[in-house]
PDB file of N, CA and C in Angstrom:
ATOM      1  N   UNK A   1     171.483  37.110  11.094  1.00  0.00           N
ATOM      2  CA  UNK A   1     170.843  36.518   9.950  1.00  0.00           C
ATOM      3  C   UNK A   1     169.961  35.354  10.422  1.00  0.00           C
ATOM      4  N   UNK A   2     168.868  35.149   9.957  1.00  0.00           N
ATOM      5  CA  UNK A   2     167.975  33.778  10.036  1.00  0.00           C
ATOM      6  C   UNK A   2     168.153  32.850   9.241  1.00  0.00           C
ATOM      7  N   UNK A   3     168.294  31.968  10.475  1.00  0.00           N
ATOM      8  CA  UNK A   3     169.039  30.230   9.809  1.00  0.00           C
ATOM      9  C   UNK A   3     167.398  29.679   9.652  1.00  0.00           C
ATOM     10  N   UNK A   4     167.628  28.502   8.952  1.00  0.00           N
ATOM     11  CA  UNK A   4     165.797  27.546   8.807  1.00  0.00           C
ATOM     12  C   UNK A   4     165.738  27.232   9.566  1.00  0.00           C
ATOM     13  N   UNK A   5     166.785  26.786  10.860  1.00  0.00           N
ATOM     14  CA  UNK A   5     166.336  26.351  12.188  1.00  0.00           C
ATOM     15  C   UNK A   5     165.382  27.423  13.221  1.00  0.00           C
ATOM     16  N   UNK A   6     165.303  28.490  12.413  1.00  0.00           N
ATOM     17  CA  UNK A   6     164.830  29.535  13.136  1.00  0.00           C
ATOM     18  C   UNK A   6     163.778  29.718  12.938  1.00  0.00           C
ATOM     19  N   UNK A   7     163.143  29.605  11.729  1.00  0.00           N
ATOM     20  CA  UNK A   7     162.241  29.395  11.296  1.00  0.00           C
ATOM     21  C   UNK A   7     160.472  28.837  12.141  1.00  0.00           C
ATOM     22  N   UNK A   8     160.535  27.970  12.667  1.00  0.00           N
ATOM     23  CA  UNK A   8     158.854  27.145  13.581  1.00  0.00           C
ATOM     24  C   UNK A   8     158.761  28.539  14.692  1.00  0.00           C
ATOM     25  N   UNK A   9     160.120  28.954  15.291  1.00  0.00           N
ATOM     26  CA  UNK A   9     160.456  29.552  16.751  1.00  0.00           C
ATOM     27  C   UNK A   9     159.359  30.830  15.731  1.00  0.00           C
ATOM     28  N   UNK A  10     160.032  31.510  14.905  1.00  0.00           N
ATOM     29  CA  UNK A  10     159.726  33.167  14.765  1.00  0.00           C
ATOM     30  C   UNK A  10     157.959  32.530  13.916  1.00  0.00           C
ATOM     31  N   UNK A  11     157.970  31.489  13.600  1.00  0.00           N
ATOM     32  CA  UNK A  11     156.423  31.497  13.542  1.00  0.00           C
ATOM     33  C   UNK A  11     155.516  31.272  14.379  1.00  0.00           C
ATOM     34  N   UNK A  12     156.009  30.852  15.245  1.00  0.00           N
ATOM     35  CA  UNK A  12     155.162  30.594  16.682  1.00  0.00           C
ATOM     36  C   UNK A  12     154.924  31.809  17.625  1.00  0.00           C
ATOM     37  N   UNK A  13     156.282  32.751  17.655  1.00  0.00           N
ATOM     38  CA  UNK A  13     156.222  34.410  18.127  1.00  0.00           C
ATOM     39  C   UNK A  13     155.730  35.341  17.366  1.00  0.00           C
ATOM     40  N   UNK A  14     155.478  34.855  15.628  1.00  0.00           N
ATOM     41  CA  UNK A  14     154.536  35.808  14.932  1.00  0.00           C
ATOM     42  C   UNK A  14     153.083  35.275  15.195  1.00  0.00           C
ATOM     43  N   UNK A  15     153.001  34.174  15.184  1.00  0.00           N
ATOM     44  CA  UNK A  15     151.339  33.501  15.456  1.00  0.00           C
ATOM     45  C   UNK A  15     151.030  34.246  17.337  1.00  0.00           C
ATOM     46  N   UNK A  16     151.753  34.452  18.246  1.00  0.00           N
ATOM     47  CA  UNK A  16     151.278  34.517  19.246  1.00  0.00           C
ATOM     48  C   UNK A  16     151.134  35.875  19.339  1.00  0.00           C
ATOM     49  N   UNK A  17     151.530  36.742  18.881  1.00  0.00           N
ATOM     50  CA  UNK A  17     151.646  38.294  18.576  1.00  0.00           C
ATOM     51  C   UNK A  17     150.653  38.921  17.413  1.00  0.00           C
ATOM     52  N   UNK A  18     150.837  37.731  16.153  1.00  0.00           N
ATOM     53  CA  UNK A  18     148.957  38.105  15.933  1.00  0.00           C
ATOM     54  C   UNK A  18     148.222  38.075  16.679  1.00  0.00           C
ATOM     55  N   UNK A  19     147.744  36.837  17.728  1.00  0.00           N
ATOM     56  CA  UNK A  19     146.592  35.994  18.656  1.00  0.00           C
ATOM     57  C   UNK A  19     146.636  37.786  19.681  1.00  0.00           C
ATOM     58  N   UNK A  20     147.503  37.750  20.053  1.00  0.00           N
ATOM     59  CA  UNK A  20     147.774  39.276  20.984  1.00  0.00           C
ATOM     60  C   UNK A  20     147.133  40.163  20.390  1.00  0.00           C
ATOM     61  N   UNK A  21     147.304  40.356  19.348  1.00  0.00           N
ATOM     62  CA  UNK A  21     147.028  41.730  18.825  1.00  0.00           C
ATOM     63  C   UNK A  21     145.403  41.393  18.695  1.00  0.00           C
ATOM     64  N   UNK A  22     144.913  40.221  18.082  1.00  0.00           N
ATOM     65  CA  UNK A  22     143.400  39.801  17.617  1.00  0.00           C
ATOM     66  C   UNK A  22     142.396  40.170  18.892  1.00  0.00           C
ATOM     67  N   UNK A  23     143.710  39.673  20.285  1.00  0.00           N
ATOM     68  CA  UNK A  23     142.751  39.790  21.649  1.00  0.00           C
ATOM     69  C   UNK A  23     142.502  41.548  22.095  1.00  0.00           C
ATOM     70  N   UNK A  24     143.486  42.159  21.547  1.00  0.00           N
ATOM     71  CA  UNK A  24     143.450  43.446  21.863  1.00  0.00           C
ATOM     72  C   UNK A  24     142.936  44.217  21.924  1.00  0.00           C
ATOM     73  N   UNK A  25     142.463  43.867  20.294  1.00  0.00           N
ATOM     74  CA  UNK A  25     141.082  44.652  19.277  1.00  0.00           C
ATOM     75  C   UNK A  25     140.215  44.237  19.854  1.00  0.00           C
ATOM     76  N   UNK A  26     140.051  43.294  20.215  1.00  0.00           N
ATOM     77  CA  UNK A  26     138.260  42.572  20.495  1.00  0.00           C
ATOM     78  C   UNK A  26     138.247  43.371  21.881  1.00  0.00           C
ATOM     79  N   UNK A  27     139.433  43.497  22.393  1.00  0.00           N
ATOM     80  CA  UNK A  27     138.993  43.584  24.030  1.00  0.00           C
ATOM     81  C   UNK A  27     138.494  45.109  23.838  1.00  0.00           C
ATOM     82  N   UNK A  28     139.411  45.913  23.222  1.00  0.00           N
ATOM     83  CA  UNK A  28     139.039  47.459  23.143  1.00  0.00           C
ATOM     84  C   UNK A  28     137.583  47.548  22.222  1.00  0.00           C
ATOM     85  N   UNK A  29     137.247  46.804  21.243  1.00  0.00           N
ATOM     86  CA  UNK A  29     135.748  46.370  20.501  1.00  0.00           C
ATOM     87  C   UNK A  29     134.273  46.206  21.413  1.00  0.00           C
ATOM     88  N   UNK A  30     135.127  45.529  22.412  1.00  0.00           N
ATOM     89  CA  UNK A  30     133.974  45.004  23.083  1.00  0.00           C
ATOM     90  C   UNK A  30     133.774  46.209  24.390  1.00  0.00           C
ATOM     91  N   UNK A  31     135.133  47.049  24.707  1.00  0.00           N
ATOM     92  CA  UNK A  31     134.870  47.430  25.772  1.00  0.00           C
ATOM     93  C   UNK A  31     134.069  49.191  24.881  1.00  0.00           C
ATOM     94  N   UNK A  32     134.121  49.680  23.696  1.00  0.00           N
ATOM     95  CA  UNK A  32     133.289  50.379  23.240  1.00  0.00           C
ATOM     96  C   UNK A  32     131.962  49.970  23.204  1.00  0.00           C
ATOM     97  N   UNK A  33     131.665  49.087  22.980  1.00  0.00           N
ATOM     98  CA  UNK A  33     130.297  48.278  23.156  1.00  0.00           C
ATOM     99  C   UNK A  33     129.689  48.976  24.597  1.00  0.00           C
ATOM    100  N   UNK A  34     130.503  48.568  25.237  1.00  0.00           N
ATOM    101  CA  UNK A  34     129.866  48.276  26.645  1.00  0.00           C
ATOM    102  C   UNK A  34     129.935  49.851  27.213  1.00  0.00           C
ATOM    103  N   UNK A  35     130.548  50.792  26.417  1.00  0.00           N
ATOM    104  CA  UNK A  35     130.355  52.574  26.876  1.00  0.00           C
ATOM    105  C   UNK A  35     129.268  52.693  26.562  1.00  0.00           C
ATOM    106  N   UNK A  36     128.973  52.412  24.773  1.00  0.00           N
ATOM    107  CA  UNK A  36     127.941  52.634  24.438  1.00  0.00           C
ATOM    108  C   UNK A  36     126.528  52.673  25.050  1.00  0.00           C
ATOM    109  N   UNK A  37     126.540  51.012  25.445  1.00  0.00           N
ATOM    110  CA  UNK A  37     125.502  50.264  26.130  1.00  0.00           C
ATOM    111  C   UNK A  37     125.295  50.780  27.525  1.00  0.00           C
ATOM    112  N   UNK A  38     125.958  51.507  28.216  1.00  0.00           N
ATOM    113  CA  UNK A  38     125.712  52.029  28.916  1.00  0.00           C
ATOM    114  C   UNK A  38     125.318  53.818  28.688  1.00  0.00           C
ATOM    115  N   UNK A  39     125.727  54.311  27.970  1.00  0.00           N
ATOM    116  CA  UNK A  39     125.339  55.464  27.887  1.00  0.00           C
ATOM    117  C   UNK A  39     123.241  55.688  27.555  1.00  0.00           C
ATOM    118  N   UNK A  40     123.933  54.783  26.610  1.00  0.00           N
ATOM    119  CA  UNK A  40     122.546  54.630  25.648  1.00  0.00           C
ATOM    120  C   UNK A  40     121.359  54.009  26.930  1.00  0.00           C
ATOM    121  N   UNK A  41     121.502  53.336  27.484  1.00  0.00           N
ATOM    122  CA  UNK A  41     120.736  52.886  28.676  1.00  0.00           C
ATOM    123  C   UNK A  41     120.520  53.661  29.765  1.00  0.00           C
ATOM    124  N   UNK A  42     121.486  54.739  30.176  1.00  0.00           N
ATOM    125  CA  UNK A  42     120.997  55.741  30.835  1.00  0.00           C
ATOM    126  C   UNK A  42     120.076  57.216  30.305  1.00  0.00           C
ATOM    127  N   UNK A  43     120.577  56.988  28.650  1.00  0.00           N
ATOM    128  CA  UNK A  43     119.850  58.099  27.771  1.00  0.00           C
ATOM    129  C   UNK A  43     118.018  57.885  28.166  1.00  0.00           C
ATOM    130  N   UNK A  44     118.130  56.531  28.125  1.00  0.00           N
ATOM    131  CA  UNK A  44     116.615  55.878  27.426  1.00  0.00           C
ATOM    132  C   UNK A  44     116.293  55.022  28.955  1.00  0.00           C
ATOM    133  N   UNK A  45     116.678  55.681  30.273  1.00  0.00           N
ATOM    134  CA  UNK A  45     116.583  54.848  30.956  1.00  0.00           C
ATOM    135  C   UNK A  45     115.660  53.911  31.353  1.00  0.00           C
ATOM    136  N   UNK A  46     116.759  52.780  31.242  1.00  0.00           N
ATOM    137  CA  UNK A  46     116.838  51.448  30.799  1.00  0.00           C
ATOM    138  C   UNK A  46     117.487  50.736  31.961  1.00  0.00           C
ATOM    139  N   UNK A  47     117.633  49.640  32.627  1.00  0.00           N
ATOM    140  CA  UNK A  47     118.157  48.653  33.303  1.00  0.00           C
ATOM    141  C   UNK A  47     119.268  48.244  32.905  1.00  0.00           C
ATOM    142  N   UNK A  48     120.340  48.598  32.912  1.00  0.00           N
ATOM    143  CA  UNK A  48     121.295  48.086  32.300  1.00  0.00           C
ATOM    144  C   UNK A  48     122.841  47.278  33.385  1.00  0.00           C
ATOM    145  N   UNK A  49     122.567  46.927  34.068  1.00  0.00           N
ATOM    146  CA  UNK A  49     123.518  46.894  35.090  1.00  0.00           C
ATOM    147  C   UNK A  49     124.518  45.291  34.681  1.00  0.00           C
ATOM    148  N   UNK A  50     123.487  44.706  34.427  1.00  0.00           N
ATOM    149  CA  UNK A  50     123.790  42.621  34.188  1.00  0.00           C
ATOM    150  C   UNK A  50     124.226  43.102  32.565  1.00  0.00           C
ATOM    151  N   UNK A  51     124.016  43.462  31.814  1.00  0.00           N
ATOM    152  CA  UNK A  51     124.584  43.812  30.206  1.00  0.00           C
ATOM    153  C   UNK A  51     125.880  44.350  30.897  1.00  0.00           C
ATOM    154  N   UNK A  52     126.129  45.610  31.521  1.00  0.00           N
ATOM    155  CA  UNK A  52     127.531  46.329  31.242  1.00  0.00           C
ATOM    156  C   UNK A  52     128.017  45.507  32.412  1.00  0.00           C
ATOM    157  N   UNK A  53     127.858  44.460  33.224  1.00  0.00           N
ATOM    158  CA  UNK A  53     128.678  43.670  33.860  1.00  0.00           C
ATOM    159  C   UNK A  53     129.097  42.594  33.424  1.00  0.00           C
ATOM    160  N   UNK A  54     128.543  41.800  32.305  1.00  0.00           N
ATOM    161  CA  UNK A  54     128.611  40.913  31.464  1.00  0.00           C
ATOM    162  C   UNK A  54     130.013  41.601  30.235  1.00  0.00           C
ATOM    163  N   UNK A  55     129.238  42.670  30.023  1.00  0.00           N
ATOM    164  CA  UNK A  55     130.834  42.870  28.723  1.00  0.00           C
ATOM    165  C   UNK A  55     131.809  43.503  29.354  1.00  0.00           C
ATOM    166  N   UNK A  56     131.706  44.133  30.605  1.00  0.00           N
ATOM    167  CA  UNK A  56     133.341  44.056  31.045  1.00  0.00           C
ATOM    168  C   UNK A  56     133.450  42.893  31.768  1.00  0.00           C
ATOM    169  N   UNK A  57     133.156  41.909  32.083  1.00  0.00           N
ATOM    170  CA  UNK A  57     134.010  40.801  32.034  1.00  0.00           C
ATOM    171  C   UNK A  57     134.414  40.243  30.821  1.00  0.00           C
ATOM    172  N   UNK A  58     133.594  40.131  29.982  1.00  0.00           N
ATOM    173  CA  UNK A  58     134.288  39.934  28.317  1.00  0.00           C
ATOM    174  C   UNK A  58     135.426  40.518  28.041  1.00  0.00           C
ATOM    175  N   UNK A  59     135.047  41.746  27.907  1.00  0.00           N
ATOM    176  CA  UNK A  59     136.393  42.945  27.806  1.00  0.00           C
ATOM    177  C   UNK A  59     137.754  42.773  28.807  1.00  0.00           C
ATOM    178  N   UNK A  60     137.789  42.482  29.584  1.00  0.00           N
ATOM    179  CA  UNK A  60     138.940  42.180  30.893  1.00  0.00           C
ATOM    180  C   UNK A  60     139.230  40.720  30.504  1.00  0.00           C
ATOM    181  N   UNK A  61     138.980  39.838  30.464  1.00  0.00           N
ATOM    182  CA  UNK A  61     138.515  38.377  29.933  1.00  0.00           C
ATOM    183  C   UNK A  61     139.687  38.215  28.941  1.00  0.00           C
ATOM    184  N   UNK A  62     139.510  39.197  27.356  1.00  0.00           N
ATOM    185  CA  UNK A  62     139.808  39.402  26.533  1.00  0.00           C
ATOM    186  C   UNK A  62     141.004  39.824  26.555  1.00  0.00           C
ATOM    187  N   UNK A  63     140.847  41.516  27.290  1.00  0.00           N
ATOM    188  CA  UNK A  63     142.693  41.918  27.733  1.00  0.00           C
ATOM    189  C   UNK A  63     143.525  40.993  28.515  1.00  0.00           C
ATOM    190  N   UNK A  64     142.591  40.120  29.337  1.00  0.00           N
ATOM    191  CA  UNK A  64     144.098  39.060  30.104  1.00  0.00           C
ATOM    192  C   UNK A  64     144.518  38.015  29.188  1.00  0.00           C
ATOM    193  N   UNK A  65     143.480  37.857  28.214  1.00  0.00           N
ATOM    194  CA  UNK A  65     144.294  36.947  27.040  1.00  0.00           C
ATOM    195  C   UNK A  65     145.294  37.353  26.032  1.00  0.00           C
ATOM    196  N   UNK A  66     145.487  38.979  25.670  1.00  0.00           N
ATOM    197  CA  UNK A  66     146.152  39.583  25.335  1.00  0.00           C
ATOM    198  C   UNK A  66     147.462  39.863  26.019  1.00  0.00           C
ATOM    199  N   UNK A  67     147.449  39.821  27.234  1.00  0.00           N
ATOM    200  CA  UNK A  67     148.874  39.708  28.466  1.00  0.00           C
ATOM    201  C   UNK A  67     149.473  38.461  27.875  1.00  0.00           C
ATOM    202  N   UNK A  68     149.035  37.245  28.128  1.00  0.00           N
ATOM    203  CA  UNK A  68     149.021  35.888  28.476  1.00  0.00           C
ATOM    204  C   UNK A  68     149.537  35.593  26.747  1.00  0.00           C
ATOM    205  N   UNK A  69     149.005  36.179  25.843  1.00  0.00           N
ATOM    206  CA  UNK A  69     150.030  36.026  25.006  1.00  0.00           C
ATOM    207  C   UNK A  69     151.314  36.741  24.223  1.00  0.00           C
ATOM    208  N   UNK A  70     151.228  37.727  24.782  1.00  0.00           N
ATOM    209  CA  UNK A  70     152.241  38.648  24.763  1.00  0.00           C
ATOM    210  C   UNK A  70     153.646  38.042  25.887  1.00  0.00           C
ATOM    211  N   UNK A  71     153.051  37.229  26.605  1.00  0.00           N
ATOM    212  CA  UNK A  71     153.889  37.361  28.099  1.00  0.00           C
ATOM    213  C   UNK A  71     154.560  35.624  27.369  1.00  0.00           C
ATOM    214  N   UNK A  72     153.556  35.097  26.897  1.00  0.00           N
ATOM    215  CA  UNK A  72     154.602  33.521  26.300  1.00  0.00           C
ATOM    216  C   UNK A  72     155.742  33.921  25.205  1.00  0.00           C
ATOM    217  N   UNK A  73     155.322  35.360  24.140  1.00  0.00           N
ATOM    218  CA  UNK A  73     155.589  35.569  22.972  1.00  0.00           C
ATOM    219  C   UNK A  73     157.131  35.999  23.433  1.00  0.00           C
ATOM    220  N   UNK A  74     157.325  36.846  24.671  1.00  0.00           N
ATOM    221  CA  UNK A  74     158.544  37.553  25.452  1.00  0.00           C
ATOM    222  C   UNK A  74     159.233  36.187  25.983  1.00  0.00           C
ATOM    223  N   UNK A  75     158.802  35.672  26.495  1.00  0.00           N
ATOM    224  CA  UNK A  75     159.211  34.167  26.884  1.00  0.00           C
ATOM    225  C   UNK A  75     159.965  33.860  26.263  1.00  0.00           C
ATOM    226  N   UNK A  76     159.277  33.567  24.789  1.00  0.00           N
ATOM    227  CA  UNK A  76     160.311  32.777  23.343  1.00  0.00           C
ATOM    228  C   UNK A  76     161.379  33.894  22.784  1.00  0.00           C
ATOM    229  N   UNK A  77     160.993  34.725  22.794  1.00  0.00           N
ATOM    230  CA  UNK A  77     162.044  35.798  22.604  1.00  0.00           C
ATOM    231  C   UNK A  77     163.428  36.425  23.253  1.00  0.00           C
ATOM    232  N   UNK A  78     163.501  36.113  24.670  1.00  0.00           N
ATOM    233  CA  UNK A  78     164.361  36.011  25.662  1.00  0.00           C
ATOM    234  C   UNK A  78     165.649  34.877  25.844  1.00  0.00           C
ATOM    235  N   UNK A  79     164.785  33.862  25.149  1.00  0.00           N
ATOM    236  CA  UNK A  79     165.431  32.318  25.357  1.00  0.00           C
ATOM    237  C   UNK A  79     166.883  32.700  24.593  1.00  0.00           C
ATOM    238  N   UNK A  80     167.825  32.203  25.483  1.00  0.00           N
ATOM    239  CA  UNK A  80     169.131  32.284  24.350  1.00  0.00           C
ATOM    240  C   UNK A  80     169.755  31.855  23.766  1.00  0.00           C
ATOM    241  N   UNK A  81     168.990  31.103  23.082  1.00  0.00           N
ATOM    242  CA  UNK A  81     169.347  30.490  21.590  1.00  0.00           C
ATOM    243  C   UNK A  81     168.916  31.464  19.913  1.00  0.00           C
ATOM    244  N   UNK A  82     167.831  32.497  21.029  1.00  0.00           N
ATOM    245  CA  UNK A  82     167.103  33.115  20.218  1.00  0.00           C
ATOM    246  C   UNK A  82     168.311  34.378  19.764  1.00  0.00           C
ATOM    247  N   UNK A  83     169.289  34.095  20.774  1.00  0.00           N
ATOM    248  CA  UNK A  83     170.474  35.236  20.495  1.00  0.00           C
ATOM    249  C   UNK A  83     171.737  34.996  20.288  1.00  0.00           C
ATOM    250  N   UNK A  84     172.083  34.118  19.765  1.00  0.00           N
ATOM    251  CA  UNK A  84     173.478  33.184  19.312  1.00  0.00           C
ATOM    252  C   UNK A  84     173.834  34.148  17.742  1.00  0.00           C
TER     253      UNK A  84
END
């Protein structure tokens, strides 16, 4: 059962697991972008090399911020107080 002391903890592991999930989308958002942008640039060839190197670093950028909060969110979740 959840006591109110429990309460800041499971909002801080729901806030970091939204932030996760927000980075997730963008990263998979951005890394369609950057298929696109490349397809479409070889369709219409186009120069595209500094664009699709620019958004996969965005895209990778993005997924390691998605680790990084997934990996604090497991952190708080492990702790054992979180299991009393």
């Amino acid at each position: 059962m959840c006591q109110k002391a429990d309460l800041p903890r499971l909002e801080e592991r729901a806030r970091l697991v939204n932030l996760a999930v927000f980075f997730a989308v963008s990263s998979g958002i951005v890394t369609m972008t950057l298929i696109i942008v490349a397809f479409a640039s070889a369709v219409f060839e186009l120069t595209h090399e500094k664009g699709v190197a620019a958004l996969f670093v965005v895209a990778v950028f993005l997924f390691a911020m998605t680790l990084v909060h997934f990996l604090r969110e497991i952190r708080i979740s492990l702790r054992k107080s979180d299991h009393l």
